[in-house]
Every structure is written in C-alpha cells, then in structure tokens.
PDB file of N, CA and C in Angstrom:
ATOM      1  N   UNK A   1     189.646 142.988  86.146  1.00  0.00           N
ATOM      2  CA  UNK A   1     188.657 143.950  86.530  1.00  0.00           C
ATOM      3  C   UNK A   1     188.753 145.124  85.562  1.00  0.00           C
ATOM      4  N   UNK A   2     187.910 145.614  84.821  1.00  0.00           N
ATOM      5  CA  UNK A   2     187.528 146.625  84.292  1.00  0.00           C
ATOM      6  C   UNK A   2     186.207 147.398  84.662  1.00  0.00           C
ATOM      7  N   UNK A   3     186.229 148.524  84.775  1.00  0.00           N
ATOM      8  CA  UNK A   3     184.609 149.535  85.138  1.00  0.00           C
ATOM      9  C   UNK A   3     184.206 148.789  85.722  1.00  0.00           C
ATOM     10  N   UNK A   4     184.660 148.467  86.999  1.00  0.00           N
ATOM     11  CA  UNK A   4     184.156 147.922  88.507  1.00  0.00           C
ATOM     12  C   UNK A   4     183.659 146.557  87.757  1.00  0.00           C
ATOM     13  N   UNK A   5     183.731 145.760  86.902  1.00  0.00           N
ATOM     14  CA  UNK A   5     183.286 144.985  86.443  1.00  0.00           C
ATOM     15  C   UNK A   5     184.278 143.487  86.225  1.00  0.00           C
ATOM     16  N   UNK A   6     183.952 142.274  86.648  1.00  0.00           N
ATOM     17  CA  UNK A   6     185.314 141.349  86.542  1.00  0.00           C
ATOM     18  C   UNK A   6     185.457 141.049  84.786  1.00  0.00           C
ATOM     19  N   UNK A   7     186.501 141.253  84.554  1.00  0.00           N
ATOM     20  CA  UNK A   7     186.478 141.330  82.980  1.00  0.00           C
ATOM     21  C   UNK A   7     188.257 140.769  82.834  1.00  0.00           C
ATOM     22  N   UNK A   8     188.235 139.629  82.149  1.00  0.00           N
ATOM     23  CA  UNK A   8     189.210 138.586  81.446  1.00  0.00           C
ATOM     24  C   UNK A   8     190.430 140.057  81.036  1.00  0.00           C
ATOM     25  N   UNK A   9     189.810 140.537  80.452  1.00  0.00           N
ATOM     26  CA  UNK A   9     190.685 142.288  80.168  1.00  0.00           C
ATOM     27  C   UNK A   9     191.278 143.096  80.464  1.00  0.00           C
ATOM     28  N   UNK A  10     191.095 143.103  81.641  1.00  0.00           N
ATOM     29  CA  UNK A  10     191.316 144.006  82.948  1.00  0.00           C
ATOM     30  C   UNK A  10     192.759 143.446  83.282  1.00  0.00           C
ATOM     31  N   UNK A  11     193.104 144.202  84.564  1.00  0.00           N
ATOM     32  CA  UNK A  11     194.207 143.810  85.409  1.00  0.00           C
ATOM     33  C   UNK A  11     193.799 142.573  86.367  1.00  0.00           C
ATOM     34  N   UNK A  12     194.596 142.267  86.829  1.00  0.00           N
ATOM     35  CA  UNK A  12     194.015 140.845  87.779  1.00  0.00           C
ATOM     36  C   UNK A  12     194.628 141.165  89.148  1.00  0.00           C
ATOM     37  N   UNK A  13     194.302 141.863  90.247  1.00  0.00           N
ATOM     38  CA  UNK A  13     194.541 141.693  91.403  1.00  0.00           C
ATOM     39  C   UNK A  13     194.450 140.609  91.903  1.00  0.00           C
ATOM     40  N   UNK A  14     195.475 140.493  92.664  1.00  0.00           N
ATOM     41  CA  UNK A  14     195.867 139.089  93.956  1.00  0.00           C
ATOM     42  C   UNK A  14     196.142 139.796  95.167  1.00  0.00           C
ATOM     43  N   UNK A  15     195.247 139.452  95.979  1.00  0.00           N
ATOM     44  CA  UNK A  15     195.401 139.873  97.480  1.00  0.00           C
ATOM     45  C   UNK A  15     195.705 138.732  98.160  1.00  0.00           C
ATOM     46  N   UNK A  16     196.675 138.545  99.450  1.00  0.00           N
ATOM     47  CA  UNK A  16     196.578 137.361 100.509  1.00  0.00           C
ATOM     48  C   UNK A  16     196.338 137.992 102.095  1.00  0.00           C
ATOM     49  N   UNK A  17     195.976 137.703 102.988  1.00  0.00           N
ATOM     50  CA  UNK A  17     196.267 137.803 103.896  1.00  0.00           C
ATOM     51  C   UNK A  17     195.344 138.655 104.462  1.00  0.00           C
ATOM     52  N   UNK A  18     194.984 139.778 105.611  1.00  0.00           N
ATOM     53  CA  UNK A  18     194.408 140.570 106.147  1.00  0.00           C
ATOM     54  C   UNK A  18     194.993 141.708 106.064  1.00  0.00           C
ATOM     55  N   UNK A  19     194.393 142.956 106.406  1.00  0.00           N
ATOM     56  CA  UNK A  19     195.351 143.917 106.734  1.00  0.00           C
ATOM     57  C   UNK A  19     194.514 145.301 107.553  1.00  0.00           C
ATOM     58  N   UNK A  20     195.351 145.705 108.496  1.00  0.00           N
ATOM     59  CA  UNK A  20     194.820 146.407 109.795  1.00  0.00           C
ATOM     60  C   UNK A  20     194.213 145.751 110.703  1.00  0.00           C
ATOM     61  N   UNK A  21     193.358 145.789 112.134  1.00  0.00           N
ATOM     62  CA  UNK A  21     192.675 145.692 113.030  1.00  0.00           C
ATOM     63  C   UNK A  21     191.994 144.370 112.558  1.00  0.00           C
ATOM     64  N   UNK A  22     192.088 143.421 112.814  1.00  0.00           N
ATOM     65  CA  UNK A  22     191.286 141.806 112.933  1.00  0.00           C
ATOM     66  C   UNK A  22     190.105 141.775 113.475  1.00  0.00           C
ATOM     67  N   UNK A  23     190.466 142.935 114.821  1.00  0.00           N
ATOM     68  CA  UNK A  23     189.006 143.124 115.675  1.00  0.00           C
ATOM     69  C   UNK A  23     188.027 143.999 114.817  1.00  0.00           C
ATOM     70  N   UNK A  24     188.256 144.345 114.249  1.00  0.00           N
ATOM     71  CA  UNK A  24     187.199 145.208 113.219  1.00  0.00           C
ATOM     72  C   UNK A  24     186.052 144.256 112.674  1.00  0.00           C
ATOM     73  N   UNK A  25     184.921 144.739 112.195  1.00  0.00           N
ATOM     74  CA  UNK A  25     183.377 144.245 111.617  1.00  0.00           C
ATOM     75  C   UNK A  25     184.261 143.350 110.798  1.00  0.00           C
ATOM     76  N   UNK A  26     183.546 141.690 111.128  1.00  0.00           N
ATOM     77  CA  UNK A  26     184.481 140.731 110.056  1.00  0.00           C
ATOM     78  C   UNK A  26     183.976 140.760 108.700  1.00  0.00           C
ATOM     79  N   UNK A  27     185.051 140.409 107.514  1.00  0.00           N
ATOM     80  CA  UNK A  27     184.718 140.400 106.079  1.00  0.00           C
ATOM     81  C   UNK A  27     183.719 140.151 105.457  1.00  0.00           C
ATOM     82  N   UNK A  28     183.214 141.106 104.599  1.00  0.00           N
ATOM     83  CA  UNK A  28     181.676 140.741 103.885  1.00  0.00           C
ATOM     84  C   UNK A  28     182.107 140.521 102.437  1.00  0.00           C
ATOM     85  N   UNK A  29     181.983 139.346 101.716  1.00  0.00           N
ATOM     86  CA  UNK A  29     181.696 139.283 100.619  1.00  0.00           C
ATOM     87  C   UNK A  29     181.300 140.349  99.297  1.00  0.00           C
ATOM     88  N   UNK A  30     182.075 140.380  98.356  1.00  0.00           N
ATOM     89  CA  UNK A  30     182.145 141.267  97.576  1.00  0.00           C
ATOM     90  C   UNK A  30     181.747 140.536  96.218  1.00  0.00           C
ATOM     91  N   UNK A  31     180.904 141.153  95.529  1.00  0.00           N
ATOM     92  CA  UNK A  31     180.425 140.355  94.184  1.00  0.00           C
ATOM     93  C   UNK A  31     181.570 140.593  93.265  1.00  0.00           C
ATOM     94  N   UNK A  32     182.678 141.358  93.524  1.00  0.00           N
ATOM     95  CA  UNK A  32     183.540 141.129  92.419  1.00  0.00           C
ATOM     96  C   UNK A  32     184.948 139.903  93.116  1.00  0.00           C
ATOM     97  N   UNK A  33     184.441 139.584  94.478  1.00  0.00           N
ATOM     98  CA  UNK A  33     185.430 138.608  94.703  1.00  0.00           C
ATOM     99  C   UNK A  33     185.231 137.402  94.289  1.00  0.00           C
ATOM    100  N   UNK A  34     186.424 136.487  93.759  1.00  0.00           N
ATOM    101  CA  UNK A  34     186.372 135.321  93.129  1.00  0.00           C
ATOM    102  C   UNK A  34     186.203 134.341  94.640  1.00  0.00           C
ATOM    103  N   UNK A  35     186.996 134.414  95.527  1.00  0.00           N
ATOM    104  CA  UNK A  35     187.468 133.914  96.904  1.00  0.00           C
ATOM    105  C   UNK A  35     187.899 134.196  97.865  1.00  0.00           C
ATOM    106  N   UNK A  36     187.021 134.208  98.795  1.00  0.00           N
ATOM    107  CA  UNK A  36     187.228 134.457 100.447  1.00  0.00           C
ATOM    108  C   UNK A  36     187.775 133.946 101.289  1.00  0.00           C
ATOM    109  N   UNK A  37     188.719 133.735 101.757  1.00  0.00           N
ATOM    110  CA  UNK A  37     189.050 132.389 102.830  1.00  0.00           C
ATOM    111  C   UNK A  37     187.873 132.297 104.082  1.00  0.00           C
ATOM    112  N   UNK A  38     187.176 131.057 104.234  1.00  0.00           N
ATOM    113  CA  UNK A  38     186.675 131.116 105.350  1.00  0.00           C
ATOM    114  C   UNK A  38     186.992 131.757 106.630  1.00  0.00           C
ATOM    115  N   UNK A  39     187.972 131.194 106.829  1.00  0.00           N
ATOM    116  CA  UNK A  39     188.265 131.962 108.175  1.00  0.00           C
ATOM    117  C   UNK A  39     189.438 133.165 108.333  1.00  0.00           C
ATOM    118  N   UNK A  40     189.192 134.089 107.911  1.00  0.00           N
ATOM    119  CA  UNK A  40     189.862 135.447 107.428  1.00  0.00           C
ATOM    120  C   UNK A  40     191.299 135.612 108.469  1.00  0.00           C
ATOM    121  N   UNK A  41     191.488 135.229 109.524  1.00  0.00           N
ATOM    122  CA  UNK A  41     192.632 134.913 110.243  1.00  0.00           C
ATOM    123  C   UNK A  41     193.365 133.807 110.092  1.00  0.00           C
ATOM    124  N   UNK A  42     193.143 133.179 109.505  1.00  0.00           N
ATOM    125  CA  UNK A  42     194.019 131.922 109.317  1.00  0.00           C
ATOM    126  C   UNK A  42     195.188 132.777 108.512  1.00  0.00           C
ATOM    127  N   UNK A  43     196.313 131.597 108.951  1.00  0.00           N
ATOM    128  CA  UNK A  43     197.901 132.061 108.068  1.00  0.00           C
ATOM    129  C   UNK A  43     197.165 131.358 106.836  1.00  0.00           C
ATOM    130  N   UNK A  44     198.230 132.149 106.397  1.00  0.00           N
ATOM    131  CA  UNK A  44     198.235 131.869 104.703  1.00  0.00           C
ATOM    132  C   UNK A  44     199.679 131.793 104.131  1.00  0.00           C
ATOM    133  N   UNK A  45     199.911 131.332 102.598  1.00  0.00           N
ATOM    134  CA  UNK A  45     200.940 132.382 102.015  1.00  0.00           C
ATOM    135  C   UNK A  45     200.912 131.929 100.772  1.00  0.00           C
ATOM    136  N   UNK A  46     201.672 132.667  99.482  1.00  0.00           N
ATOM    137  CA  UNK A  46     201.716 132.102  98.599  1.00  0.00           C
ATOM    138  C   UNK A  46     203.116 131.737  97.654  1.00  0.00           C
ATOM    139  N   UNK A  47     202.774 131.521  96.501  1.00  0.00           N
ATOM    140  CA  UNK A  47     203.787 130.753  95.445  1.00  0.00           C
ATOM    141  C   UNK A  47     203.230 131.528  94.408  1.00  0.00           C
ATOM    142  N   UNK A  48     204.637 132.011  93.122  1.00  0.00           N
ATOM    143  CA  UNK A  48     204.692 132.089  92.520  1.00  0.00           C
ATOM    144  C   UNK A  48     205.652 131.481  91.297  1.00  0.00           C
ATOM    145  N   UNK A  49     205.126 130.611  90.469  1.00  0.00           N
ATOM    146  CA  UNK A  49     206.175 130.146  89.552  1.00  0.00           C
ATOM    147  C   UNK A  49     206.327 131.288  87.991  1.00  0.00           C
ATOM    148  N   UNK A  50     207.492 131.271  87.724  1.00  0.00           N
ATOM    149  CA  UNK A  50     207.597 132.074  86.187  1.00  0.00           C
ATOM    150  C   UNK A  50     208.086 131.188  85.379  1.00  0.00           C
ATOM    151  N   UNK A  51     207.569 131.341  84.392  1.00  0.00           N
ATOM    152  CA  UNK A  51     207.905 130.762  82.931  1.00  0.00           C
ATOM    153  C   UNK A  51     208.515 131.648  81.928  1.00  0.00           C
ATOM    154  N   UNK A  52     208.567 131.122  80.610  1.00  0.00           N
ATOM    155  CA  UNK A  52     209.243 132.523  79.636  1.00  0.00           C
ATOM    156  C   UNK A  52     207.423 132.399  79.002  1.00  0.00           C
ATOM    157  N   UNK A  53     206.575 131.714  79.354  1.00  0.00           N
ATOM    158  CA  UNK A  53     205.353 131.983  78.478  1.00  0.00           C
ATOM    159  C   UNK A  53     203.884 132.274  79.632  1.00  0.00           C
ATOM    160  N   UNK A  54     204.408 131.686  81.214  1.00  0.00           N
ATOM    161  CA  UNK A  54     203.361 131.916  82.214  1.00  0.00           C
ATOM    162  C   UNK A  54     203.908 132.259  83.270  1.00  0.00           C
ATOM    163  N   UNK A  55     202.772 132.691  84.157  1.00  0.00           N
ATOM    164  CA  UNK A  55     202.420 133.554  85.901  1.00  0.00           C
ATOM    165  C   UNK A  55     201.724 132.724  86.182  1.00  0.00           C
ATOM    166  N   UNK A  56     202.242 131.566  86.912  1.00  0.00           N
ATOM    167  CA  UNK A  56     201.051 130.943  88.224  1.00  0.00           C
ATOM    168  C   UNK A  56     201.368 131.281  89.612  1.00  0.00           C
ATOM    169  N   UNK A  57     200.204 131.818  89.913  1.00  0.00           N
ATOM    170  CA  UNK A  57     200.327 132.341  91.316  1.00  0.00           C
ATOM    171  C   UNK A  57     199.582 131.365  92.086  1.00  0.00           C
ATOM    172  N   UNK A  58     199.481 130.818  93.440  1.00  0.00           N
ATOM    173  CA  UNK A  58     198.560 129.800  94.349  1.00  0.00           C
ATOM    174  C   UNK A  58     199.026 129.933  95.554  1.00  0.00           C
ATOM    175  N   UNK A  59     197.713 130.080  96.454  1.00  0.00           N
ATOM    176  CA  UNK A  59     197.656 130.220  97.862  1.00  0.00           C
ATOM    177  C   UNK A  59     197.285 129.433  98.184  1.00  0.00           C
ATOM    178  N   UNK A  60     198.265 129.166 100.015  1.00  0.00           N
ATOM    179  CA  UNK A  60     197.663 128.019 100.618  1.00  0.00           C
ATOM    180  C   UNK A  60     197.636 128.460 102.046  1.00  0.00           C
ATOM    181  N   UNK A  61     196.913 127.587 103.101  1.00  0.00           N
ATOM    182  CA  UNK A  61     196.555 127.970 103.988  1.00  0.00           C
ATOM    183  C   UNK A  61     197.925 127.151 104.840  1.00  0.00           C
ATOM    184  N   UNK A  62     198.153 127.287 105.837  1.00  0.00           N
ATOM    185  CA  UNK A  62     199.411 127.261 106.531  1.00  0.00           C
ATOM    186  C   UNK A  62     200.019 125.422 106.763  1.00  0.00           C
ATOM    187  N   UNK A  63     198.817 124.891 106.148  1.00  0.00           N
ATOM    188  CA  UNK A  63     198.787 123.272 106.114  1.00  0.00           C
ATOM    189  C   UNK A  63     199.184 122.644 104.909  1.00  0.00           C
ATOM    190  N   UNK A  64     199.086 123.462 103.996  1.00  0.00           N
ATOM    191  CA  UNK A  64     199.489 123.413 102.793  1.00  0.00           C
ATOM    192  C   UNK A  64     198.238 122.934 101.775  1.00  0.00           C
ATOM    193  N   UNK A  65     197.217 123.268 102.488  1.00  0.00           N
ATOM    194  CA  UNK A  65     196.129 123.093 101.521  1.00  0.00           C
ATOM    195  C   UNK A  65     196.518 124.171 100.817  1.00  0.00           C
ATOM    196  N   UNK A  66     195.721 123.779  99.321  1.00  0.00           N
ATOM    197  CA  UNK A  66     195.584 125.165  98.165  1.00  0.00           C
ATOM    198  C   UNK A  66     194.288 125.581  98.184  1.00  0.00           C
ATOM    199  N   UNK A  67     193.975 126.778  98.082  1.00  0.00           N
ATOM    200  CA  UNK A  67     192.757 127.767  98.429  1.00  0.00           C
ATOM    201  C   UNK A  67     192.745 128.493  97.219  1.00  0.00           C
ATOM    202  N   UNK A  68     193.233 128.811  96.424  1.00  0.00           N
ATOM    203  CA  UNK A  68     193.126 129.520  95.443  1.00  0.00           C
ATOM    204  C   UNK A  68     194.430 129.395  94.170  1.00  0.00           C
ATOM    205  N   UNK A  69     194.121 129.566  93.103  1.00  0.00           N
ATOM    206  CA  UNK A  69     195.064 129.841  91.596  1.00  0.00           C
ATOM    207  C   UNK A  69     194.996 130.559  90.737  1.00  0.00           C
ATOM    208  N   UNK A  70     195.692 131.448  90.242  1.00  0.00           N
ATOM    209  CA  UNK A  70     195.689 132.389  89.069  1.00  0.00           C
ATOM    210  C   UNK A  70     196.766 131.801  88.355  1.00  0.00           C
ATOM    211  N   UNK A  71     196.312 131.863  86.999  1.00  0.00           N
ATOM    212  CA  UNK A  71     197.007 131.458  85.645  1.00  0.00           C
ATOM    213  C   UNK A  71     197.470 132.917  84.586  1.00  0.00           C
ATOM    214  N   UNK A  72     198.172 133.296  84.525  1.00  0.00           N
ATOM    215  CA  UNK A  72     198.273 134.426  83.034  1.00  0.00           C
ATOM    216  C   UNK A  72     199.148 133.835  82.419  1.00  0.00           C
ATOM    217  N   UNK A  73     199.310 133.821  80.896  1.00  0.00           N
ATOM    218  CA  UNK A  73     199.711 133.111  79.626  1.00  0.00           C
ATOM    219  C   UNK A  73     199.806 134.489  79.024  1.00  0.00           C
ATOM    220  N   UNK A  74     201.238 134.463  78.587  1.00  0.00           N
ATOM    221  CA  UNK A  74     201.819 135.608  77.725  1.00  0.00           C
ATOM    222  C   UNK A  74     200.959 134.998  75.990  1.00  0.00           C
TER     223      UNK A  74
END
C-alpha cells in the first residue's frame, strides 16, 4: 500500500482475525482489500515460514483450509 493506493512498493499489511464487538454493523468490503473471509467469525490462524531469501505468510480457517498467502522475496 502506498497513497491509499495497493502498490507492489508499499508495505504489505497482514491482518487475521476480528477485533472489538462482533455484534457491531458486519464487515463491508474495502477496495483496497485483497480478502475477506466470508464469514468474519469463523476461527482462523496463521503460519509463518522464514527463509534466508523469503516471508511466506498463510491463513487458514480452523479446518485447515487455506484462505489466503503472502509471498516477500528478499
């Protein structure tokens, strides 16, 4: 993300999970989000592997499906 803009350049935020009040107005879609979990309460969690040359990060939903992957390459 750079100037509110998704840009290869930028920093790469990784969010998992919810946070505060569940009962609150449920999640609206954001044009700079890559992925939403359908159902915004479901468990989750993730994995991170390190390399001396990569960052793979991947989330899965509590079944062990995968829902999402980030790659960075030094």
């Amino acid at each position: 993300m750079r100037h509110f803009d998704r840009d290869s350049s930028g920093p790469l935020y990784i969010l998992t999970g919810i946070a505060g009040d569940v009962g609150r107005p449920k999640w609206k879609q954001h044009p700079l989000d890559v992925y939403v979990i359908p159902d915004r309460e479901a468990s989750n969690y993730m994995t991170m592997t390190v390399t001396p040359n990569q960052l793979v990060v991947k989330a899965f939903l509590a079944d062990g499906t995968q829902i999402d992957e980030s790659v960075i390459e030094k």
